[in-house]
PDB file of N, CA and C in Angstrom:
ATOM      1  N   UNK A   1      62.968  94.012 -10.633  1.00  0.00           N
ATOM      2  CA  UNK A   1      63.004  93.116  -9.505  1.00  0.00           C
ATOM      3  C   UNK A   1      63.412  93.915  -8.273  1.00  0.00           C
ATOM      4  N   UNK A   2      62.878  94.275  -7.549  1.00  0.00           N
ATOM      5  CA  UNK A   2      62.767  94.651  -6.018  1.00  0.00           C
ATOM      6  C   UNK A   2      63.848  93.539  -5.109  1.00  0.00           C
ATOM      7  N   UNK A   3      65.248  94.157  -4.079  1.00  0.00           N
ATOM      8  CA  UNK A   3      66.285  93.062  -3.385  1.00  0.00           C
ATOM      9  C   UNK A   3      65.272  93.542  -1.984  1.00  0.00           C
ATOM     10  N   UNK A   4      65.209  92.375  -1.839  1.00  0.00           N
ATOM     11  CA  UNK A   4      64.752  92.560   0.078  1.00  0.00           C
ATOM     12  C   UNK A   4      65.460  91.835   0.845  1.00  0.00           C
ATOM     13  N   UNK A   5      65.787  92.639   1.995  1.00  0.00           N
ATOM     14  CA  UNK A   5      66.901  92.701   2.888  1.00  0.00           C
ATOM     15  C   UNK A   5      66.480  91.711   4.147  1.00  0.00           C
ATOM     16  N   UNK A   6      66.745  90.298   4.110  1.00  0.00           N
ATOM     17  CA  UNK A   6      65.821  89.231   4.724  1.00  0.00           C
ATOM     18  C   UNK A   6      67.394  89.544   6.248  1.00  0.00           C
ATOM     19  N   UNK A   7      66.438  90.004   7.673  1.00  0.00           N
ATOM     20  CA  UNK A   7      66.813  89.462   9.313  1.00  0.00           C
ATOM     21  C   UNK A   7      66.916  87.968   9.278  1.00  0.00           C
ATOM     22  N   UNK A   8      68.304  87.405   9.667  1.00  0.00           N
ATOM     23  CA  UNK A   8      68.203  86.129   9.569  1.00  0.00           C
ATOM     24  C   UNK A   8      67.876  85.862  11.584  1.00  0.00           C
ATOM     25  N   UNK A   9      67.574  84.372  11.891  1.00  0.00           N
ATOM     26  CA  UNK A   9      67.469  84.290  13.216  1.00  0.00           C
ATOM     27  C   UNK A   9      68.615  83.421  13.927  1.00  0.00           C
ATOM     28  N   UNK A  10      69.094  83.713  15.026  1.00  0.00           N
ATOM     29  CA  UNK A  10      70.320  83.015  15.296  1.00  0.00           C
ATOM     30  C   UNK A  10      69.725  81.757  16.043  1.00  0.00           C
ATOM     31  N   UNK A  11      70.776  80.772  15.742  1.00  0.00           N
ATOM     32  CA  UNK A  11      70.712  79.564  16.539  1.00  0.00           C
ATOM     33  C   UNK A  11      71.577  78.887  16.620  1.00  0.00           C
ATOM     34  N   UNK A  12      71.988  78.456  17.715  1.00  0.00           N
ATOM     35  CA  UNK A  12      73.604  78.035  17.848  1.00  0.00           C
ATOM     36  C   UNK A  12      74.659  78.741  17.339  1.00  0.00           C
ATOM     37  N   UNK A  13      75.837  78.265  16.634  1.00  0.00           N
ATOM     38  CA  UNK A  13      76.497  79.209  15.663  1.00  0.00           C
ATOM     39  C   UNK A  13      75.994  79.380  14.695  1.00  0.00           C
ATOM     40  N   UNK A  14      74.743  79.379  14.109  1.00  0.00           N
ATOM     41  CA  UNK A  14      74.219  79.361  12.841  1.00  0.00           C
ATOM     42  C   UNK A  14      73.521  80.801  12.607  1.00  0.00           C
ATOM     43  N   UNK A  15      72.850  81.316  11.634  1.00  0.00           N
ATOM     44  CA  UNK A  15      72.048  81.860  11.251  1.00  0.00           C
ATOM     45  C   UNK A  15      70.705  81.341  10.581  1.00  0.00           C
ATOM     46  N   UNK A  16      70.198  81.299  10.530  1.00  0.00           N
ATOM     47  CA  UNK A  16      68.503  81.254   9.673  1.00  0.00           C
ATOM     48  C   UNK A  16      68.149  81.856   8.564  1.00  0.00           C
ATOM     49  N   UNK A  17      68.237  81.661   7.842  1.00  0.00           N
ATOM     50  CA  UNK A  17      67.192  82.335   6.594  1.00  0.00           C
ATOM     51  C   UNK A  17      65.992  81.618   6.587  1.00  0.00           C
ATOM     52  N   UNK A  18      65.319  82.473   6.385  1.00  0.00           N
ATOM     53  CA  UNK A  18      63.934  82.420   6.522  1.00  0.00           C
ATOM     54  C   UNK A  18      63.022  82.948   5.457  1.00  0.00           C
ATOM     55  N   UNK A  19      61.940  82.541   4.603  1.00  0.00           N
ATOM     56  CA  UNK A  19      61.852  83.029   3.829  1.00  0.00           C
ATOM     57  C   UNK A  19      60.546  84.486   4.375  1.00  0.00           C
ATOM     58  N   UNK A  20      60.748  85.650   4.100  1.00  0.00           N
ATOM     59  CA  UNK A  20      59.724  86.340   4.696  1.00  0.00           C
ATOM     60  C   UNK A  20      58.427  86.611   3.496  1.00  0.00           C
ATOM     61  N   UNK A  21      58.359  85.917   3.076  1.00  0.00           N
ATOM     62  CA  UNK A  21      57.191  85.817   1.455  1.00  0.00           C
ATOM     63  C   UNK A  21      56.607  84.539   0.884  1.00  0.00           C
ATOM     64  N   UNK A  22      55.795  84.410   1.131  1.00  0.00           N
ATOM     65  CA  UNK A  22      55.245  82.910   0.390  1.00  0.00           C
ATOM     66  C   UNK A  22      55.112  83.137  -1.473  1.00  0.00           C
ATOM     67  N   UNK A  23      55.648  81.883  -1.870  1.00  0.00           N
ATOM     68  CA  UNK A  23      55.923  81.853  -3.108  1.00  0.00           C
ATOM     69  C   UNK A  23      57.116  80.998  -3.446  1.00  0.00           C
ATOM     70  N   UNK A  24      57.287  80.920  -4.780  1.00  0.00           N
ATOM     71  CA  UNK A  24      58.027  79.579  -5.414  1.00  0.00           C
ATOM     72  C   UNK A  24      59.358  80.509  -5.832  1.00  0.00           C
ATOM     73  N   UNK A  25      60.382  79.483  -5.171  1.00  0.00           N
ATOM     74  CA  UNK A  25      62.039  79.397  -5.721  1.00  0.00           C
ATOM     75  C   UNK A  25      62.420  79.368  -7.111  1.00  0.00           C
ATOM     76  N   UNK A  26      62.182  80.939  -7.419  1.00  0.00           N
ATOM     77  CA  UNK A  26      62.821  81.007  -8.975  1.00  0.00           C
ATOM     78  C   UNK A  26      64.292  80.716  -9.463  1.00  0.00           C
ATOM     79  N   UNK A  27      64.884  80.995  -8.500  1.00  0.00           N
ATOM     80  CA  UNK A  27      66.663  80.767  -8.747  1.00  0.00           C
ATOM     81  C   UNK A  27      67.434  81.017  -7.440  1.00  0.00           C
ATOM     82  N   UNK A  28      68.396  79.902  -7.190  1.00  0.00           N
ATOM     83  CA  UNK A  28      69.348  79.673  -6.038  1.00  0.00           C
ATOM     84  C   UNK A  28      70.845  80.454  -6.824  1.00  0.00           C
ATOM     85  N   UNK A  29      70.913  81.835  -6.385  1.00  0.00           N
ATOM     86  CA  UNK A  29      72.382  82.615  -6.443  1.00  0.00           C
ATOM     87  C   UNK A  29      73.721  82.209  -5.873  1.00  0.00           C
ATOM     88  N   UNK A  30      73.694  80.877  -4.886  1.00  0.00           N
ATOM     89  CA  UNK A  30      74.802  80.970  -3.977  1.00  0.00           C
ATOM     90  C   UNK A  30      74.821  79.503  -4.047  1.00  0.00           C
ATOM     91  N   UNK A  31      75.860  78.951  -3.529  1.00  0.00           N
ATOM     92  CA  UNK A  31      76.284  76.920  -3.377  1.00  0.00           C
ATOM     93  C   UNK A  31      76.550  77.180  -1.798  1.00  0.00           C
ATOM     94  N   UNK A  32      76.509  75.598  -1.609  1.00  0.00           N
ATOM     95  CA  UNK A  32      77.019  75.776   0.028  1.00  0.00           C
ATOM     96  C   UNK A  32      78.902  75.676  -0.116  1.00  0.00           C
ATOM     97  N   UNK A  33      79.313  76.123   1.175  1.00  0.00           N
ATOM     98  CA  UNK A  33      80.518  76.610   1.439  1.00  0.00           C
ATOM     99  C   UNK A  33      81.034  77.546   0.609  1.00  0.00           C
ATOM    100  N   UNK A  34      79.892  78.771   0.389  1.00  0.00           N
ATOM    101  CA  UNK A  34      80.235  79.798  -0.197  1.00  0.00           C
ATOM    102  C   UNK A  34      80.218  81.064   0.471  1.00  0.00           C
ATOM    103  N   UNK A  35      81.631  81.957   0.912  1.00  0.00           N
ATOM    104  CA  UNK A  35      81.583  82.805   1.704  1.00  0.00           C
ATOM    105  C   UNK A  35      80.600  83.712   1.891  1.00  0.00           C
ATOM    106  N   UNK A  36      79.106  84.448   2.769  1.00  0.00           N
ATOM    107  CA  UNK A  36      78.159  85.372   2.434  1.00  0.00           C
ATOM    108  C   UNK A  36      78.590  86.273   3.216  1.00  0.00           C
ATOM    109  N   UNK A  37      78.508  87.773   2.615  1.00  0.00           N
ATOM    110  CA  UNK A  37      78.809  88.603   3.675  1.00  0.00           C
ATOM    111  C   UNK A  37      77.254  89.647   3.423  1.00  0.00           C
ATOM    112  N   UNK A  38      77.175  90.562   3.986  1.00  0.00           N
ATOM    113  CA  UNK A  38      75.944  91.369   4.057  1.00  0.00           C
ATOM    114  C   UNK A  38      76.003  91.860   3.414  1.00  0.00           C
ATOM    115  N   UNK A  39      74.688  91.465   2.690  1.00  0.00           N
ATOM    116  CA  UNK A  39      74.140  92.633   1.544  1.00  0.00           C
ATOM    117  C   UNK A  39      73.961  91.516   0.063  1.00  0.00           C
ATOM    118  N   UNK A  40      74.786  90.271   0.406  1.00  0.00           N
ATOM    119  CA  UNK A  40      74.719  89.104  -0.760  1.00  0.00           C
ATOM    120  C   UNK A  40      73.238  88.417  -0.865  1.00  0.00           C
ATOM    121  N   UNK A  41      73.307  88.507  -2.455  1.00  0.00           N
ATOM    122  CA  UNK A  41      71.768  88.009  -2.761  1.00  0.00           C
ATOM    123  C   UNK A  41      71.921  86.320  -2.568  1.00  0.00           C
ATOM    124  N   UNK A  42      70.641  85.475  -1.909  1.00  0.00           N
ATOM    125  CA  UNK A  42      70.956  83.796  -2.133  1.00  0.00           C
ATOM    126  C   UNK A  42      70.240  83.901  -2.997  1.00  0.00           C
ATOM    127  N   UNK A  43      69.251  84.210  -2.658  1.00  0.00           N
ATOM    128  CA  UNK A  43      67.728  83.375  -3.914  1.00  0.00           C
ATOM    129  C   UNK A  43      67.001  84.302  -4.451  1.00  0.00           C
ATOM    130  N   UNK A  44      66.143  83.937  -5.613  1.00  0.00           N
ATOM    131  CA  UNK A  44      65.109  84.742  -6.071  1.00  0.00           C
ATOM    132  C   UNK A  44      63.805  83.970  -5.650  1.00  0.00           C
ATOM    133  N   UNK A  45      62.841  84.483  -5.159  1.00  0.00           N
ATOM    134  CA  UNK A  45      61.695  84.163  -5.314  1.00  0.00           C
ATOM    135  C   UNK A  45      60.540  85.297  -6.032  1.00  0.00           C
ATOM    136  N   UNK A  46      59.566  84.694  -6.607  1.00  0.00           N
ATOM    137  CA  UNK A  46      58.508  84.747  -7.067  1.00  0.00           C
ATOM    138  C   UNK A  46      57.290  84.727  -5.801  1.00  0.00           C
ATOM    139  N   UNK A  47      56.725  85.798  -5.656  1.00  0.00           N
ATOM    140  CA  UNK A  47      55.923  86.019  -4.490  1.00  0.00           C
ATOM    141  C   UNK A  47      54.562  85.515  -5.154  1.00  0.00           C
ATOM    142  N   UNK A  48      53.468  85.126  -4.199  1.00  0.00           N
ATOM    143  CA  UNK A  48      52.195  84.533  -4.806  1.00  0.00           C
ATOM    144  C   UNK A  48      51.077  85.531  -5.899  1.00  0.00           C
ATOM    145  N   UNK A  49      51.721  86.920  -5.547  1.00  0.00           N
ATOM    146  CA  UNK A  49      51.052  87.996  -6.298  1.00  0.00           C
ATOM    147  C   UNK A  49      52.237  88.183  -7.288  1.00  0.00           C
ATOM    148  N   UNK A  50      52.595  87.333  -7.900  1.00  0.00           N
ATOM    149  CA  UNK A  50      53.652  87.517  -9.072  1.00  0.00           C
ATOM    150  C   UNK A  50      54.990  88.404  -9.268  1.00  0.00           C
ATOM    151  N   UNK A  51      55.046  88.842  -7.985  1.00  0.00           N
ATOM    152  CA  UNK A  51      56.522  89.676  -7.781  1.00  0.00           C
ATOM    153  C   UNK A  51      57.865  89.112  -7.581  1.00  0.00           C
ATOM    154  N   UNK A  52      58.653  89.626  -8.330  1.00  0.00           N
ATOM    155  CA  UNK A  52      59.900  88.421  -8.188  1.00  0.00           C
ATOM    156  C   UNK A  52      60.905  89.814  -6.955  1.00  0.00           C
ATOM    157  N   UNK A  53      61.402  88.765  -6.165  1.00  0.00           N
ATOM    158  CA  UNK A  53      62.173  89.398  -4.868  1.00  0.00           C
ATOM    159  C   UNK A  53      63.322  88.528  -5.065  1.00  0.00           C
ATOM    160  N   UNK A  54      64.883  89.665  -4.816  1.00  0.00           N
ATOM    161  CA  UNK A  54      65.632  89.369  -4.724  1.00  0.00           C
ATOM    162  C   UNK A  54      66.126  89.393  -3.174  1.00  0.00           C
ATOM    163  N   UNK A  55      66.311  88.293  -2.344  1.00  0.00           N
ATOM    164  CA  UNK A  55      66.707  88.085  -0.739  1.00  0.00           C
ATOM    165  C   UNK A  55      68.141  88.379  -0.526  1.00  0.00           C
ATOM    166  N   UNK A  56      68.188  89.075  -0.090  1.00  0.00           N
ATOM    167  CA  UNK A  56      69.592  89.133   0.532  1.00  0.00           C
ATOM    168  C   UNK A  56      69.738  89.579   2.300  1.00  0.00           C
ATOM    169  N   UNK A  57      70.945  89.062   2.377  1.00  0.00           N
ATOM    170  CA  UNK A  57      71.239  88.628   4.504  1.00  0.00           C
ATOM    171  C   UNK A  57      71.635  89.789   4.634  1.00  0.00           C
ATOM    172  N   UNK A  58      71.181  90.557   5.666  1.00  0.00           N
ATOM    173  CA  UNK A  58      71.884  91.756   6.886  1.00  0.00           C
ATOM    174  C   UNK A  58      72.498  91.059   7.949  1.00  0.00           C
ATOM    175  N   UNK A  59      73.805  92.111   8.309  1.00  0.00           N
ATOM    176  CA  UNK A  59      74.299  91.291   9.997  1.00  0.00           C
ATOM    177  C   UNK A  59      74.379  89.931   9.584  1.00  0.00           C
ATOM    178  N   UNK A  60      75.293  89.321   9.025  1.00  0.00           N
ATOM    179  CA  UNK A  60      75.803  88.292   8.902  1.00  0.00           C
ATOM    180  C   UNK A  60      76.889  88.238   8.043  1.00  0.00           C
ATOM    181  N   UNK A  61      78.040  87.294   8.631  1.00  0.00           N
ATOM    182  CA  UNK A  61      79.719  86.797   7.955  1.00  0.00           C
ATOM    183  C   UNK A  61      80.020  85.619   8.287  1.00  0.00           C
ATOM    184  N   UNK A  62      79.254  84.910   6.995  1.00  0.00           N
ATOM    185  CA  UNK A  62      80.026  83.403   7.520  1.00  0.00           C
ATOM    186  C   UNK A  62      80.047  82.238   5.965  1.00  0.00           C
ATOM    187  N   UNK A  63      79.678  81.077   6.421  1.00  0.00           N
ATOM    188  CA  UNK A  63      80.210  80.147   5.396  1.00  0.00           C
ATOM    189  C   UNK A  63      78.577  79.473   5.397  1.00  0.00           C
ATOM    190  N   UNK A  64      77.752  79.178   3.696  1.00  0.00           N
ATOM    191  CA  UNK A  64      76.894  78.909   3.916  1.00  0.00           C
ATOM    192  C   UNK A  64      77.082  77.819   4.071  1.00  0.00           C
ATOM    193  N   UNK A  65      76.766  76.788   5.184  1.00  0.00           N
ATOM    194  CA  UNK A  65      76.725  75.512   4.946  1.00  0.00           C
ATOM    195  C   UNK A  65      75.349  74.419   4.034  1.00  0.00           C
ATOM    196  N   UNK A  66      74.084  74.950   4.535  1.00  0.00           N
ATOM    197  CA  UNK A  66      73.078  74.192   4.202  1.00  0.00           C
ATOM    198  C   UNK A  66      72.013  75.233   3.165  1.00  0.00           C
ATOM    199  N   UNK A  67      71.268  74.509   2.120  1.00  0.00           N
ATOM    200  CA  UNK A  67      70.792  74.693   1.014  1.00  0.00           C
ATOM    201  C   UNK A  67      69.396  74.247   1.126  1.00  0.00           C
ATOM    202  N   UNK A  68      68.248  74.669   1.701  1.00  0.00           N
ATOM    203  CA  UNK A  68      67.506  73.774   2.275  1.00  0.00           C
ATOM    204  C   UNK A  68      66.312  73.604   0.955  1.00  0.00           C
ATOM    205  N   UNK A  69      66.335  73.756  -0.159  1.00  0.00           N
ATOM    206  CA  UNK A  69      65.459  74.284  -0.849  1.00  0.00           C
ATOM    207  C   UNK A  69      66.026  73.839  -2.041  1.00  0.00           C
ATOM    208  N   UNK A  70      65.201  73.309  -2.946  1.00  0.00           N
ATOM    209  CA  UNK A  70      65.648  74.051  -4.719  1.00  0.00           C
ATOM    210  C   UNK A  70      64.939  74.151  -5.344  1.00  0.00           C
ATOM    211  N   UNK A  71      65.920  74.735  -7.084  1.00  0.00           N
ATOM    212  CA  UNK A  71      64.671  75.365  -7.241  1.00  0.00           C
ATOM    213  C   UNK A  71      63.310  75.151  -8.133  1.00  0.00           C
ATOM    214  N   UNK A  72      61.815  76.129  -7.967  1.00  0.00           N
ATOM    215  CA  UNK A  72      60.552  75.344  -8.486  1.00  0.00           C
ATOM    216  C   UNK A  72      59.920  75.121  -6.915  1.00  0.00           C
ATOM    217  N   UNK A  73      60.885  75.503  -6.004  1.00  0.00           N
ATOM    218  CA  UNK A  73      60.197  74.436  -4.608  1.00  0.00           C
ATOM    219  C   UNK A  73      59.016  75.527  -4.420  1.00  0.00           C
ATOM    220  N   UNK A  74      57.649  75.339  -3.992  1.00  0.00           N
ATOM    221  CA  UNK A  74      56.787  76.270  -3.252  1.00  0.00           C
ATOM    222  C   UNK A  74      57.391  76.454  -1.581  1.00  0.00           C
ATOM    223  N   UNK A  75      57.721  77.961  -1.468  1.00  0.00           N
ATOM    224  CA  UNK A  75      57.638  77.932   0.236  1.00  0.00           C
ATOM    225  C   UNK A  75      56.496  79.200   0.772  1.00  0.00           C
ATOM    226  N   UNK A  76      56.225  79.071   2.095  1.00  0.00           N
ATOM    227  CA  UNK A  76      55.666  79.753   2.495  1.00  0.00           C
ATOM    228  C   UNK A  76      56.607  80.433   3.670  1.00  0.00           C
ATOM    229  N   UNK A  77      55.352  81.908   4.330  1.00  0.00           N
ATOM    230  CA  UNK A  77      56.245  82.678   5.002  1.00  0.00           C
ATOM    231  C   UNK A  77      56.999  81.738   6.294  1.00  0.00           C
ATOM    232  N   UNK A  78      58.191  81.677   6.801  1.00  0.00           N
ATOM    233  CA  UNK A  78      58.825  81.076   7.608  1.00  0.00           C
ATOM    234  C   UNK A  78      59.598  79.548   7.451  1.00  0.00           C
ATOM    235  N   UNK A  79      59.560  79.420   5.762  1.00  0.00           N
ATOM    236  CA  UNK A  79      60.277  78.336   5.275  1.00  0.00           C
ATOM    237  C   UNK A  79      61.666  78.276   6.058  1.00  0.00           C
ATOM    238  N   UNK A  80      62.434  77.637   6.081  1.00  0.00           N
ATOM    239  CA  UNK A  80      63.362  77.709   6.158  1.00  0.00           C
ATOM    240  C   UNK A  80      64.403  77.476   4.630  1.00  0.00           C
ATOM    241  N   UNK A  81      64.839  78.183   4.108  1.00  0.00           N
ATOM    242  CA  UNK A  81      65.765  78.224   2.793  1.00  0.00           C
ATOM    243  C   UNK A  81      67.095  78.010   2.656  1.00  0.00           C
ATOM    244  N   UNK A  82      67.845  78.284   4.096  1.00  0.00           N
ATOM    245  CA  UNK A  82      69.476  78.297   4.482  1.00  0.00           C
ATOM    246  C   UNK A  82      70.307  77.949   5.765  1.00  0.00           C
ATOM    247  N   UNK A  83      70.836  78.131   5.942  1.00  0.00           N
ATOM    248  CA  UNK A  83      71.905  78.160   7.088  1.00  0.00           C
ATOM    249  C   UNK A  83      73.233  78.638   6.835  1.00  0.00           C
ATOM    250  N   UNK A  84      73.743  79.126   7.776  1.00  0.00           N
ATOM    251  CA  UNK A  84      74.919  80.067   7.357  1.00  0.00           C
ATOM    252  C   UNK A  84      75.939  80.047   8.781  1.00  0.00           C
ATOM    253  N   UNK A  85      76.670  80.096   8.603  1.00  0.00           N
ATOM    254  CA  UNK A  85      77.531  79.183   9.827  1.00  0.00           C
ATOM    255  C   UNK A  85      78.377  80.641  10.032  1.00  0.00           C
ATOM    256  N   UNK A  86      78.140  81.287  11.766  1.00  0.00           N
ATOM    257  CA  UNK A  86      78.335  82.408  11.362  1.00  0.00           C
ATOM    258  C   UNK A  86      79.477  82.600  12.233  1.00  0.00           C
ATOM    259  N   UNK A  87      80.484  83.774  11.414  1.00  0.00           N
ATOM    260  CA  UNK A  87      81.838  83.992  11.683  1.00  0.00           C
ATOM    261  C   UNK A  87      82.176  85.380  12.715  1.00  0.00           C
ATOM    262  N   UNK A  88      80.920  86.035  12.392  1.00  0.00           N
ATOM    263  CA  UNK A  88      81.146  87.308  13.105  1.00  0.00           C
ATOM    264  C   UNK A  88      80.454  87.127  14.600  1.00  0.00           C
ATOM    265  N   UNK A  89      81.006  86.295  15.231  1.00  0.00           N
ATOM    266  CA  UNK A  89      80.727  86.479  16.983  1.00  0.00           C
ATOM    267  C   UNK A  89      81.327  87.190  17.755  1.00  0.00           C
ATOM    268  N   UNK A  90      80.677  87.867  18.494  1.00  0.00           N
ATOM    269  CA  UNK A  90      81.489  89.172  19.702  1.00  0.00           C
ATOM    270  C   UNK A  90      81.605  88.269  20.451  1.00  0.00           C
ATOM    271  N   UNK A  91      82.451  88.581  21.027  1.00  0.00           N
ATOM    272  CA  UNK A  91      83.054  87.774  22.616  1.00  0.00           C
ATOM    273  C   UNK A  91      82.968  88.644  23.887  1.00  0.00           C
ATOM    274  N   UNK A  92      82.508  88.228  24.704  1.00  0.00           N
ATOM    275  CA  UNK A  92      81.729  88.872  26.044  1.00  0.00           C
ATOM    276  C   UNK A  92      82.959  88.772  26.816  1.00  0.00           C
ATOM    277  N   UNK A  93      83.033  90.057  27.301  1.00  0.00           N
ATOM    278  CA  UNK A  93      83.896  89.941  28.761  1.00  0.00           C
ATOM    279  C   UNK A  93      83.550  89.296  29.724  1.00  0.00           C
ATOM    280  N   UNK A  94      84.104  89.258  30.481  1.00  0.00           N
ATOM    281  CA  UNK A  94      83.537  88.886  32.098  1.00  0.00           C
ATOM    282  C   UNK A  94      83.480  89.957  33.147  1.00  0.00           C
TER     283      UNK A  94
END
């Protein structure tokens, strides 16, 4: 099994997971309000050419809140799979 290192997208305080592979949700690794830090696997998917990918978040520290998916679900590229409520914000001078 091949881990691929999924860019999440920011929005609000949140993060995005996103799925970058079309294909079906073999197994959910993580619950919500479970601490993720970088480099943690959430999910497995099964890619449409039969490859199973293990996802895991870069640049991100926070608390997952939302689970958007389970599993068996078909997604395609730009599903949305997560949310992650994120802890590591820089604070801007003035």
């Amino acid at each position: 099994m091949l881990k691929f290192k999924v860019i999440t997208k920011e929005w609000l305080d949140n993060e995005l997971v996103t799925s970058p592979f079309s294909g079906t949700v073999e197994e959910i690794l993580v619950e919500p309000n479970q601490r993720i830090v970088e480099g943690v696997s959430l999910f497995i998917l099964k890619t449409d050419y039969g490859t199973l990918r293990e996802l895991a978040v870069i640049g991100v520290d926070g608390i997952l809140e939302t689970i958007n998916i389970k599993e068996r679900d078909t997604v395609s590229v730009g599903s949305l799979l997560a949310q992650i409520k994120n802890e590591n914000v820089c604070s801007k001078s003035s």
